[in-house]
C-alpha atoms as a PDB file:
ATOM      1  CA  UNK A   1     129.551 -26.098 125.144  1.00  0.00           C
ATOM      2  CA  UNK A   2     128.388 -28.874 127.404  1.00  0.00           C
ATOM      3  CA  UNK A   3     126.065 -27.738 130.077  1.00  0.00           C
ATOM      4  CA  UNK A   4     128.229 -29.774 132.652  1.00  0.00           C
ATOM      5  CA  UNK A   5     131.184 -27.769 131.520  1.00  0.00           C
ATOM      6  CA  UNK A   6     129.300 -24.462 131.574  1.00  0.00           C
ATOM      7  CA  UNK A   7     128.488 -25.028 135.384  1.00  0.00           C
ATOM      8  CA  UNK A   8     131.616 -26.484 136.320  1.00  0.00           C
ATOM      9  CA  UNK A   9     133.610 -23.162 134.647  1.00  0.00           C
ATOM     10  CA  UNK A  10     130.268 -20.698 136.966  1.00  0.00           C
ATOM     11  CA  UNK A  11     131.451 -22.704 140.438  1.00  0.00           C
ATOM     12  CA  UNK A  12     135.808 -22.149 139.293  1.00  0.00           C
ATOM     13  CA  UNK A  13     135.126 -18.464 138.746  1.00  0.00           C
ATOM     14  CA  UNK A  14     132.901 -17.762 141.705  1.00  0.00           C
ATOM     15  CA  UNK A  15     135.999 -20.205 144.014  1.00  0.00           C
ATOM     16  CA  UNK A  16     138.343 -17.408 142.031  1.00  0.00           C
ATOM     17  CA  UNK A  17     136.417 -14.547 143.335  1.00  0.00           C
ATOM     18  CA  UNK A  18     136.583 -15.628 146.716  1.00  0.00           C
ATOM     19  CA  UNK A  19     140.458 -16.283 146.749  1.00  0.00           C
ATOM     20  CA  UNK A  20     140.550 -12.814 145.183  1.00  0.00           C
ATOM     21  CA  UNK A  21     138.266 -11.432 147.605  1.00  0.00           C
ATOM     22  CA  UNK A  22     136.202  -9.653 145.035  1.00  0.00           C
ATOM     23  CA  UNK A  23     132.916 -11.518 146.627  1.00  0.00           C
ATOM     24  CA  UNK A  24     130.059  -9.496 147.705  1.00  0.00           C
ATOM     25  CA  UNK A  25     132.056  -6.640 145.874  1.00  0.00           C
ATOM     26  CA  UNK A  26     129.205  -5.651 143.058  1.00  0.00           C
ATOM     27  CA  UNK A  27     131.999  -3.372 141.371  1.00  0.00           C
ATOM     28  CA  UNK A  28     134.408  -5.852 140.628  1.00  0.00           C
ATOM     29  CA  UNK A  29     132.548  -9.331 140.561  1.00  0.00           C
ATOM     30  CA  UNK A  30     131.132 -11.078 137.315  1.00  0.00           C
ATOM     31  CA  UNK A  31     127.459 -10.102 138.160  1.00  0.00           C
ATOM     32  CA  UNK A  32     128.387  -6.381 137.034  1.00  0.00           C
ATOM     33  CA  UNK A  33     127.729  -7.123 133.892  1.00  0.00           C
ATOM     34  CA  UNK A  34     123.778  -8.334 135.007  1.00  0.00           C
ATOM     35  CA  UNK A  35     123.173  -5.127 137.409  1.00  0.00           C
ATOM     36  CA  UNK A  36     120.083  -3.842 135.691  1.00  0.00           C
ATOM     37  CA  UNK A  37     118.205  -7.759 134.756  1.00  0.00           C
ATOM     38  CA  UNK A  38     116.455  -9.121 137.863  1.00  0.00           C
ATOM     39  CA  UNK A  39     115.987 -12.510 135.820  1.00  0.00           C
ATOM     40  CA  UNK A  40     117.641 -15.706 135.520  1.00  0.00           C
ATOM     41  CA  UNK A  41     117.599 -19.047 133.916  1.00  0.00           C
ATOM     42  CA  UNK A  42     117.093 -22.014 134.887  1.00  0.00           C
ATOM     43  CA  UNK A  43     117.960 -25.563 132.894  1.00  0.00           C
ATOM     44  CA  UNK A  44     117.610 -29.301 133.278  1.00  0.00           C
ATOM     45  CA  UNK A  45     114.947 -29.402 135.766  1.00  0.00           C
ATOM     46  CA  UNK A  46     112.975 -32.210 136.692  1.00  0.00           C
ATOM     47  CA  UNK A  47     109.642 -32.388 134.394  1.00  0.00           C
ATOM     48  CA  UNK A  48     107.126 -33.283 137.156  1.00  0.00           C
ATOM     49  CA  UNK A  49     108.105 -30.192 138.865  1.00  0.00           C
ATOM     50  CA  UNK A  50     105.136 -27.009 137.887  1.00  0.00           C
ATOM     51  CA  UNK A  51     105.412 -23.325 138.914  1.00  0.00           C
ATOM     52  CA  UNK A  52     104.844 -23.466 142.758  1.00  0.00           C
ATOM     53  CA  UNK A  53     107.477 -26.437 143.211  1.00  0.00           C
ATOM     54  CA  UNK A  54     109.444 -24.377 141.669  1.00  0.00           C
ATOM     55  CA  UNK A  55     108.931 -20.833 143.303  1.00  0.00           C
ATOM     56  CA  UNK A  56     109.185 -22.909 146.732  1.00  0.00           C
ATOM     57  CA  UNK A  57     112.766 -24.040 146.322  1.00  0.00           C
ATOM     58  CA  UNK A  58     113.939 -20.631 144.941  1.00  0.00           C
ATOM     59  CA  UNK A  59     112.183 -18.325 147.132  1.00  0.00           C
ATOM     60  CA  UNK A  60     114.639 -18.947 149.256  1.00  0.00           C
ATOM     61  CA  UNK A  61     117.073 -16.027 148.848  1.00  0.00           C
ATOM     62  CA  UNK A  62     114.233 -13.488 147.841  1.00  0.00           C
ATOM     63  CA  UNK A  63     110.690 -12.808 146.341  1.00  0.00           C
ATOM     64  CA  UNK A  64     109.971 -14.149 143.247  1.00  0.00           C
ATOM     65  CA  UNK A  65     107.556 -11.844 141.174  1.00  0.00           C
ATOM     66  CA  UNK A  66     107.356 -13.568 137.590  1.00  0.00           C
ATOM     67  CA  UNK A  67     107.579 -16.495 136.245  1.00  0.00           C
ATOM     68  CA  UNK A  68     107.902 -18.328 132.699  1.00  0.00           C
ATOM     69  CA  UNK A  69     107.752 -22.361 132.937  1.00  0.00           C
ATOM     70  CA  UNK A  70     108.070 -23.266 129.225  1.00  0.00           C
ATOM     71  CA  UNK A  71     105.524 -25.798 128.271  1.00  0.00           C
ATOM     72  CA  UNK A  72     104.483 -28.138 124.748  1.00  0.00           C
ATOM     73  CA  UNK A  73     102.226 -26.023 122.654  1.00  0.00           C
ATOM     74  CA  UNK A  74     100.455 -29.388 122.210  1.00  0.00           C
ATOM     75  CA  UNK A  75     100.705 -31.244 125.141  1.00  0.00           C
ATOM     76  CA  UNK A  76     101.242 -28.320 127.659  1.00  0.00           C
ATOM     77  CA  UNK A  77     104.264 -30.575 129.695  1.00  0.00           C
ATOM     78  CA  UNK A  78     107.216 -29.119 130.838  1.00  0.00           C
ATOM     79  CA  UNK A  79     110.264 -28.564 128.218  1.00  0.00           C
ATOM     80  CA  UNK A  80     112.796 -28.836 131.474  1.00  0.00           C
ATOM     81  CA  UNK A  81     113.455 -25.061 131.783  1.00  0.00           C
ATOM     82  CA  UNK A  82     112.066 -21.978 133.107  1.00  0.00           C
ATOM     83  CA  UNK A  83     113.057 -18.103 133.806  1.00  0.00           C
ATOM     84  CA  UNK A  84     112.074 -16.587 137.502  1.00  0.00           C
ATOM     85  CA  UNK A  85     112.340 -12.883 138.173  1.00  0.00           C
ATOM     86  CA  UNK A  86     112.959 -11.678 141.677  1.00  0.00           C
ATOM     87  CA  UNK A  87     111.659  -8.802 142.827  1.00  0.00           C
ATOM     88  CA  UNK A  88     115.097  -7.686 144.000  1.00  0.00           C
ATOM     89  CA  UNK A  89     117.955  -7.881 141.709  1.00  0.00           C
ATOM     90  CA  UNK A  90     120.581  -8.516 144.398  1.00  0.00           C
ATOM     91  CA  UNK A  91     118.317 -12.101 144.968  1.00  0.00           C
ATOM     92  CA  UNK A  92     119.520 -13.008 141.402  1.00  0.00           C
ATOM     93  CA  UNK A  93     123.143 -12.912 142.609  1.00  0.00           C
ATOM     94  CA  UNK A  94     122.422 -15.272 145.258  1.00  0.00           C
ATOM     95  CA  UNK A  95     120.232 -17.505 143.854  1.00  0.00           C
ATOM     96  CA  UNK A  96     122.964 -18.119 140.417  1.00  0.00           C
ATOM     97  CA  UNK A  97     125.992 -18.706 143.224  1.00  0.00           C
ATOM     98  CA  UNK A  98     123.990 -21.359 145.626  1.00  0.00           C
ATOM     99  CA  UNK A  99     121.572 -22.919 142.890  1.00  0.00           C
ATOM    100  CA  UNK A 100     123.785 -23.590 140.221  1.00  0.00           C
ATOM    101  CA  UNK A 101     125.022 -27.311 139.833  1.00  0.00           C
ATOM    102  CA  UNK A 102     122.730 -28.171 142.859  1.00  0.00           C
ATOM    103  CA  UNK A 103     120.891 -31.544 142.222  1.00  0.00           C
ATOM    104  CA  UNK A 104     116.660 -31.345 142.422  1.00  0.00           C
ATOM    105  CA  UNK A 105     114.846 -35.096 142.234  1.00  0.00           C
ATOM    106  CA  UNK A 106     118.526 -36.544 140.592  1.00  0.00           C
ATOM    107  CA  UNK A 107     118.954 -33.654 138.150  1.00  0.00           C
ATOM    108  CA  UNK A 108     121.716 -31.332 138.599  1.00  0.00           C
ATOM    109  CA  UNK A 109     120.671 -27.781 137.432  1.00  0.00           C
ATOM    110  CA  UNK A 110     122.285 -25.555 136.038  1.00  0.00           C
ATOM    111  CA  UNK A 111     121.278 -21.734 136.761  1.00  0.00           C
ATOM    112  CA  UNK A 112     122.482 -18.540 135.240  1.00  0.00           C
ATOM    113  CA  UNK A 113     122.022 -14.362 134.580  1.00  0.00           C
ATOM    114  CA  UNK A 114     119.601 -13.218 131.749  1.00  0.00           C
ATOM    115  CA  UNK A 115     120.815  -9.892 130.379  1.00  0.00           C
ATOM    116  CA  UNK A 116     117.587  -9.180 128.547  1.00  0.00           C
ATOM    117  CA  UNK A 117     114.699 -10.889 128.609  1.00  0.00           C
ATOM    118  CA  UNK A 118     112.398 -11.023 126.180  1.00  0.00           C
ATOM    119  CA  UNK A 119     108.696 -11.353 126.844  1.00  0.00           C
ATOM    120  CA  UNK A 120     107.270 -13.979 125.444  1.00  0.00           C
ATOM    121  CA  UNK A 121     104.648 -13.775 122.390  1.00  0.00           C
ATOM    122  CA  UNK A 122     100.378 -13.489 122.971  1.00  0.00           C
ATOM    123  CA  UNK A 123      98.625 -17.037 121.828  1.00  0.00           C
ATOM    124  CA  UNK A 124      95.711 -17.709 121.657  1.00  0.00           C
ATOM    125  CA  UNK A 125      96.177 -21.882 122.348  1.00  0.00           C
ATOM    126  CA  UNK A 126      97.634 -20.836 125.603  1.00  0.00           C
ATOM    127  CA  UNK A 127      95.549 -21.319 129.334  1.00  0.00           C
ATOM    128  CA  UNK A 128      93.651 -18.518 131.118  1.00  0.00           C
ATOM    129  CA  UNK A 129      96.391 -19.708 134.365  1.00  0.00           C
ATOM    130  CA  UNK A 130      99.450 -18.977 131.814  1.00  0.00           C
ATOM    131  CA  UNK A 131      98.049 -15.599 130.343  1.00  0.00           C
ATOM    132  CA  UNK A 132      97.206 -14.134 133.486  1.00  0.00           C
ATOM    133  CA  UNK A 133     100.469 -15.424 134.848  1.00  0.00           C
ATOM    134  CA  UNK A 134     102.347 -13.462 132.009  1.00  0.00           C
ATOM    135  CA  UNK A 135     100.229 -10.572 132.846  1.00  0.00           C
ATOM    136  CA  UNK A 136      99.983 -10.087 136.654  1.00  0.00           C
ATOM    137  CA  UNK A 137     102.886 -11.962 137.961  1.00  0.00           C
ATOM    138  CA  UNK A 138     103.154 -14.151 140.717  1.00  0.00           C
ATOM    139  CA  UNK A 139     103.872 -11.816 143.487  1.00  0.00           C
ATOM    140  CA  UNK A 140     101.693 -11.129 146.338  1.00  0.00           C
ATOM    141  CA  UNK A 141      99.482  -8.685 146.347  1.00  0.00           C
ATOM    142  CA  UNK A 142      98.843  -5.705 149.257  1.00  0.00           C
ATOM    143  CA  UNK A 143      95.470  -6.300 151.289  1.00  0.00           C
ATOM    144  CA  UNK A 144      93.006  -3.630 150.103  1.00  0.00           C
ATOM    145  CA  UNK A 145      91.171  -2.162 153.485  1.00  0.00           C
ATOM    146  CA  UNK A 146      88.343   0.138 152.576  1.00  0.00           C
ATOM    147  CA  UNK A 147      89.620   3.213 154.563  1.00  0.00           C
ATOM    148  CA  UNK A 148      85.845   4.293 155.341  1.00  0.00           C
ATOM    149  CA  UNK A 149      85.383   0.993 157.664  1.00  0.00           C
ATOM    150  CA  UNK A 150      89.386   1.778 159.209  1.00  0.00           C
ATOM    151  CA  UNK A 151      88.310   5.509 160.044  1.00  0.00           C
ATOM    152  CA  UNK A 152      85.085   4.367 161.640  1.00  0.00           C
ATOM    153  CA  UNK A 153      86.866   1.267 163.792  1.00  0.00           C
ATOM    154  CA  UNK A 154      89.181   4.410 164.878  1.00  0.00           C
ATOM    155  CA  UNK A 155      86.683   6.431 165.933  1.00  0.00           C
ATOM    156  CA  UNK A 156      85.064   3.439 167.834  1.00  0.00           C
ATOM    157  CA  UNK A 157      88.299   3.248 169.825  1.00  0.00           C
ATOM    158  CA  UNK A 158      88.975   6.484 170.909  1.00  0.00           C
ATOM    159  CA  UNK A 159      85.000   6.452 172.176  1.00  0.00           C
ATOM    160  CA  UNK A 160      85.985   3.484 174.132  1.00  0.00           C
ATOM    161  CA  UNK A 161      89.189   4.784 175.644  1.00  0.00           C
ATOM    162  CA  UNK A 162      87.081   7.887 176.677  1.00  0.00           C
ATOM    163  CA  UNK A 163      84.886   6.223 178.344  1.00  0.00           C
ATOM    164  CA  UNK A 164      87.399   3.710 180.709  1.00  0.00           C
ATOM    165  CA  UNK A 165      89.069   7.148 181.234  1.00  0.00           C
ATOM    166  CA  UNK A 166      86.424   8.751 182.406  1.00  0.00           C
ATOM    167  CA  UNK A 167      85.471   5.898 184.943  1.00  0.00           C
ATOM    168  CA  UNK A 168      89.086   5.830 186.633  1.00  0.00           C
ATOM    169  CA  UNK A 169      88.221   9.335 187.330  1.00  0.00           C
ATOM    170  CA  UNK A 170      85.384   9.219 188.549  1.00  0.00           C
ATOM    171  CA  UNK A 171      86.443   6.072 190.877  1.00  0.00           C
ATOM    172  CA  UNK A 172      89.384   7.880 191.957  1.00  0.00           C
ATOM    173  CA  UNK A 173      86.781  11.061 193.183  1.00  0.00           C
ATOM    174  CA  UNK A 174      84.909   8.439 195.227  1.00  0.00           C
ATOM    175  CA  UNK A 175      87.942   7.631 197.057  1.00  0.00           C
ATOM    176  CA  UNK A 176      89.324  11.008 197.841  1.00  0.00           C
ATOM    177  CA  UNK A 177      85.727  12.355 199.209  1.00  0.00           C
ATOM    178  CA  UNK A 178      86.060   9.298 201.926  1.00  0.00           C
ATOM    179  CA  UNK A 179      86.314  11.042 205.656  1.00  0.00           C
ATOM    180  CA  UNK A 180      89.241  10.417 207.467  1.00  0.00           C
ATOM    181  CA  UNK A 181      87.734   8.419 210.255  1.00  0.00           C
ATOM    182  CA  UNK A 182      87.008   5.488 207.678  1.00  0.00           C
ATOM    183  CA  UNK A 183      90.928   5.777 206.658  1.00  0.00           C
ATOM    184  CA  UNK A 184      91.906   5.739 209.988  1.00  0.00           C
ATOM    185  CA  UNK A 185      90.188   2.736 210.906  1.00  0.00           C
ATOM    186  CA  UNK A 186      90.836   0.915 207.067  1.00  0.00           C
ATOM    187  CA  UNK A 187      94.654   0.998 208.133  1.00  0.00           C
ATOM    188  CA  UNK A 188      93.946   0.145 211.228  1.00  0.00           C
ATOM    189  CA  UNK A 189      92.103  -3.384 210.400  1.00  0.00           C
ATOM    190  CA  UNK A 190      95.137  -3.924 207.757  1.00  0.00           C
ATOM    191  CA  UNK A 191      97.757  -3.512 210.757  1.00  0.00           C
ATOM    192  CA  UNK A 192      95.758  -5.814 212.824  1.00  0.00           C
ATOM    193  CA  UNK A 193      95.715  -8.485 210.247  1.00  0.00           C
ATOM    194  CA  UNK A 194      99.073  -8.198 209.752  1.00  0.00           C
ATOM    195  CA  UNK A 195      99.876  -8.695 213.442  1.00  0.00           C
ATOM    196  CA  UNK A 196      97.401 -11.983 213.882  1.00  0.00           C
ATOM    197  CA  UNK A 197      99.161 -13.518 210.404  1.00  0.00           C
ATOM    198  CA  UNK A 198     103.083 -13.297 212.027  1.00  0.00           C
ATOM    199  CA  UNK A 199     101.461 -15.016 215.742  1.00  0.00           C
ATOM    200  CA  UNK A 200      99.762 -17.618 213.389  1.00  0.00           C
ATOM    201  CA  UNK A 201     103.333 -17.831 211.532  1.00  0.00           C
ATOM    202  CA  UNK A 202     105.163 -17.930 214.728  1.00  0.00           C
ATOM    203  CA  UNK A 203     103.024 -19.941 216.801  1.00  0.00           C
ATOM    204  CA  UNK A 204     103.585 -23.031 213.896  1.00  0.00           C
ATOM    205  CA  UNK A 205     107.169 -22.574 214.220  1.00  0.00           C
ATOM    206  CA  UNK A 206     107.388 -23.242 218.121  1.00  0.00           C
ATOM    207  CA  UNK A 207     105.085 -25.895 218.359  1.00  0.00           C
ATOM    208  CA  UNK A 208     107.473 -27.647 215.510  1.00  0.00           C
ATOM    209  CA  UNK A 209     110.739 -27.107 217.942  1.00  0.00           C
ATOM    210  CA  UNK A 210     108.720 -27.588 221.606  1.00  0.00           C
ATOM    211  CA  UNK A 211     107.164 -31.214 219.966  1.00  0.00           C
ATOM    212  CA  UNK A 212     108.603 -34.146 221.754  1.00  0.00           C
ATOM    213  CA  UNK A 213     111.480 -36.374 220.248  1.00  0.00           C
ATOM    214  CA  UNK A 214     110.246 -39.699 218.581  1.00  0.00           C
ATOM    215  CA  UNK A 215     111.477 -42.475 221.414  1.00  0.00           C
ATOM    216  CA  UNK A 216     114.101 -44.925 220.404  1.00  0.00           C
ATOM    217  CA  UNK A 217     111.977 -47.612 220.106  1.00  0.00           C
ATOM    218  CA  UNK A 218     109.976 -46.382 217.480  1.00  0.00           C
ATOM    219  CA  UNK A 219     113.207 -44.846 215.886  1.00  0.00           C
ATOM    220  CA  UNK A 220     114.270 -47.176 212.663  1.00  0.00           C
ATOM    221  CA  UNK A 221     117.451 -48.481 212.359  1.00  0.00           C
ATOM    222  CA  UNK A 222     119.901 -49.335 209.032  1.00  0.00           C
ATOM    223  CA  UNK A 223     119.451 -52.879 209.285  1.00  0.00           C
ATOM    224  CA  UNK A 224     115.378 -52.946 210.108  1.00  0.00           C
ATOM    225  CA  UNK A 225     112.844 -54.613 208.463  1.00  0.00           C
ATOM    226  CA  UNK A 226     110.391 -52.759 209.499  1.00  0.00           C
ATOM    227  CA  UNK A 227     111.869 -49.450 207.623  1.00  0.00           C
ATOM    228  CA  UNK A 228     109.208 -46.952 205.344  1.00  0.00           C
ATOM    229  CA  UNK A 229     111.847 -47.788 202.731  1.00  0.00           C
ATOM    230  CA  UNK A 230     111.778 -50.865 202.649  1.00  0.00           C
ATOM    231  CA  UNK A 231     107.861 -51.423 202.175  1.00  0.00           C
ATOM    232  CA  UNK A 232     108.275 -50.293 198.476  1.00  0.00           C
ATOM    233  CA  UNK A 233     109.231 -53.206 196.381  1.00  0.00           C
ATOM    234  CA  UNK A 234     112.899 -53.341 195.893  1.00  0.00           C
ATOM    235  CA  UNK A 235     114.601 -53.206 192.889  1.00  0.00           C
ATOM    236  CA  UNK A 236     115.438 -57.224 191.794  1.00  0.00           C
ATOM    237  CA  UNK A 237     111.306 -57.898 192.587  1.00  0.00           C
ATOM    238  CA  UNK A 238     111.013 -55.175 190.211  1.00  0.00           C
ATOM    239  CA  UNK A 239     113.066 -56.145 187.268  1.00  0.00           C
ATOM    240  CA  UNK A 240     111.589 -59.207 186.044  1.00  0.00           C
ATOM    241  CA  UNK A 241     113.957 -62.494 184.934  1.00  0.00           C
ATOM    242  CA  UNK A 242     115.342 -62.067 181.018  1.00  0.00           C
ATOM    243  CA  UNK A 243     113.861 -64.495 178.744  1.00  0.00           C
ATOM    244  CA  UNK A 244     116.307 -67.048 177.849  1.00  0.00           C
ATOM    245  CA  UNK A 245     118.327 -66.608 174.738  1.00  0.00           C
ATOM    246  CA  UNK A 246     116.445 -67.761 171.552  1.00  0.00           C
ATOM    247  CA  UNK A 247     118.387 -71.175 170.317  1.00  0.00           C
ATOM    248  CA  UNK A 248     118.185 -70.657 166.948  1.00  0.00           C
ATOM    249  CA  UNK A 249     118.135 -67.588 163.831  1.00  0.00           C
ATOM    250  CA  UNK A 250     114.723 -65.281 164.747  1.00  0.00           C
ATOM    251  CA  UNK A 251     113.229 -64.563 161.080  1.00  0.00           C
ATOM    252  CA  UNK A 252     112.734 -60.766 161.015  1.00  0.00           C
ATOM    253  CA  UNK A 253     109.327 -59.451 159.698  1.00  0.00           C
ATOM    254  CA  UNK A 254     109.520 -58.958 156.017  1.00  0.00           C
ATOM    255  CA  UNK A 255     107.349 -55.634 156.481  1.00  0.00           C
ATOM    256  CA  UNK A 256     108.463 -53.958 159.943  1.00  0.00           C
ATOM    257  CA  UNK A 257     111.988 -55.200 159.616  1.00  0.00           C
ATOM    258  CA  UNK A 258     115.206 -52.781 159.980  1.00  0.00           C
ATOM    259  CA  UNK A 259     117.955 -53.152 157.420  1.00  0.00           C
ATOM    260  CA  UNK A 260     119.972 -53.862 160.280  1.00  0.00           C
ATOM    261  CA  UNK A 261     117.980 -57.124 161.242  1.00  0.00           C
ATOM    262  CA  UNK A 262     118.118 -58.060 157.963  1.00  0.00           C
ATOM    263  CA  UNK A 263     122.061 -57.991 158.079  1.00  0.00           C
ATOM    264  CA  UNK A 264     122.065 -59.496 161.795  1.00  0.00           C
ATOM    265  CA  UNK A 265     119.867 -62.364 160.037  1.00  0.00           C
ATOM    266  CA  UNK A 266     121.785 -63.022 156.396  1.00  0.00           C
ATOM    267  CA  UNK A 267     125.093 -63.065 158.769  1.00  0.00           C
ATOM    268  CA  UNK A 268     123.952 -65.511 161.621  1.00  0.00           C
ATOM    269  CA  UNK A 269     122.274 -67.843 158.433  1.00  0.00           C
ATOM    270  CA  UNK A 270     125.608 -67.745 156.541  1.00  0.00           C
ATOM    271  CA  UNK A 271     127.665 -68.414 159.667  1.00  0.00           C
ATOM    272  CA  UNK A 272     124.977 -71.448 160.622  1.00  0.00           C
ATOM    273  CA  UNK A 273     125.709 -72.884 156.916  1.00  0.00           C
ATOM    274  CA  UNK A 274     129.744 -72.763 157.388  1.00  0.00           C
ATOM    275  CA  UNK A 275     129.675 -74.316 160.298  1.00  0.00           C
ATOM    276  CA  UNK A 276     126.735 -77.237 160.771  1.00  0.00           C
ATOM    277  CA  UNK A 277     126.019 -77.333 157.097  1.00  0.00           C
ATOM    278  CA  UNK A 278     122.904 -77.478 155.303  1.00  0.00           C
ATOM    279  CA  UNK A 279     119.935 -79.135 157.622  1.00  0.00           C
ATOM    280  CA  UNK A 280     118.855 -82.434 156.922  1.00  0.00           C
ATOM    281  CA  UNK A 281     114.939 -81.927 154.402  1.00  0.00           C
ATOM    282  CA  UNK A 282     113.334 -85.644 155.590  1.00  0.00           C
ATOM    283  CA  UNK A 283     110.781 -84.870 152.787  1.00  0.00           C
ATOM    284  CA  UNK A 284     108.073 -87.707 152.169  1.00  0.00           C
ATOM    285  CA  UNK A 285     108.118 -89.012 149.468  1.00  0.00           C
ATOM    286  CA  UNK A 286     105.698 -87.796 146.623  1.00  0.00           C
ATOM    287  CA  UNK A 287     102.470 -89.736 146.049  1.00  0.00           C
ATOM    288  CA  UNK A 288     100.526 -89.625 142.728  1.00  0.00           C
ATOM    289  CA  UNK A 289      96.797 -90.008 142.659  1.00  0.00           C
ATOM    290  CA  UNK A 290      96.419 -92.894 140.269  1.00  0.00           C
ATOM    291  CA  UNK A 291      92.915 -94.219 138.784  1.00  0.00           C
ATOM    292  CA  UNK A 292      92.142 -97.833 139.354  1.00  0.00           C
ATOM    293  CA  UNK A 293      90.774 -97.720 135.671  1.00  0.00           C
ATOM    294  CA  UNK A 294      94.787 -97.176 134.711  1.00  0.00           C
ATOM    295  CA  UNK A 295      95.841-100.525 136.882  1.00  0.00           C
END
């Protein structure tokens, strides 16, 4: 079967399961059948594309933990296909509904279930990368921390805390051992500071209302001159006089120019030719050089 046809007949039956509402349903849909395979296939890729292109665009719907690129045994290039294997199988469900028939540098791909994988034969022609690819995987792995160094960085930290609580303690015994007099008179300053702040705050405010009125002479009227608005520049000094129209077809900038211009040009230059014609070439005429021997 044509791999066109296979991917066309993947997209009707996963449209089928969505009229029937049997999507996200793992009991009733077509990707029963793959429950227990967390791989999948994928054909007609691009050949330029290596292992990381391809883990970036499918790492989309979940972790990828394996991968198999197939490669020339002489050349080592890409044969176009390749089988990923997620780390959870429900990603493989995903990744065969929204991938397949999608297009990746002009290619469409087509991507589908593997029911059983098999794992592919030791050889000794094969790259140190590729072997321990085949053998570790391509997930990432946990961050060892040497639990010695965490325990003592713990220990560190409850010193610390310790000792900061141990200092608010302390400070707090300085301040209840004060005598009362020195209270007293603390709260006292504060109240008095209080009290010259709102006469400050109050004195500002009636020397704003008991101020004397600006006379009418110095008041500004609508149609003054002499107006604080009217010193800025107003706004026709601002703006500047357009250039005049250009008289004839600007030729846009082979390297800078916009599709657009180019249109705006070919246009203008083809309405130009309909209407005044071709302009007038008043070449000169050619001249040869000529040797006088040849006279």
């Amino acid at each position: 079967m044509n791999r066109l046809t296979k991917i066309r007949q993947q997209n009707e039956l996963n449209k089928k399961e969505i009229e029937l509402n049997y999507a996200g349903d793992t009991g009733k849909s077509w990707h029963k059948q793959y429950a227990t395979s967390a791989w999948i296939y994928v054909g007609s890729l691009p050949y330029d594309l290596n292992e990381g292109d391809i883990i970036t665009v499918f790492s989309q719907y979940g972790e990828i933990v394996n991968i198999n690129l197939i490669r020339d045994r002489k050349t080592g290039k890409s044969r176009g296909f390749c089988y990923l294997c997620y780390a959870d199988q429900r990603s493989t469900n995903l990744a065969v509904d929204n991938f397949n028939g999608i297009k990746i540098v002009g290619r469409i791909i087509q991507v589908d279930h593997v029911e059983e994988y098999k794992v592919p034969k030791y050889k000794e022609e094969v790259d140190d990368d590729v072997k321990k690819l085949w053998e570790e995987g391509c997930a990432p792995k946990p961050i060892q921390i040497d639990e010695e160094a965490a325990e003592r960085e713990a220990r560190l930290r409850e010193k610390l805390l310790k000792k900061e609580a141990k200092r608010a303690e302390k400070e707090l015994a300085k301040v209840d051992d004060l005598d009362e007099e020195f209270k007293q008179a603390r709260k006292a300053r504060k109240k008095l500071e209080k009290a010259e702040k709102k006469r400050e705050k109050y004195a500002k405010k009636l020397a704003k209302r008991l101020r004397e009125a600006t006379p009418d002479d110095e008041r500004g009227r609508p149609d003054d001159d002499g107006r604080w608005d009217n010193k800025k520049k107003r706004l026709d000094e601002k703006i500047d006089t357009p250039p005049p129209p250009p008289s004839h077809n600007i030729r846009p900038d082979f390297e800078k120019a916009d599709w657009r211009d180019w249109a705006m040009f070919q246009t203008i230059r083809d309405i130009d030719k309909a209407t005044k014609g071709d302009k007038p070439n008043n070449w000169k005429e050619e001249e040869h050089y000529v040797p006088k021997r040849i006279h």
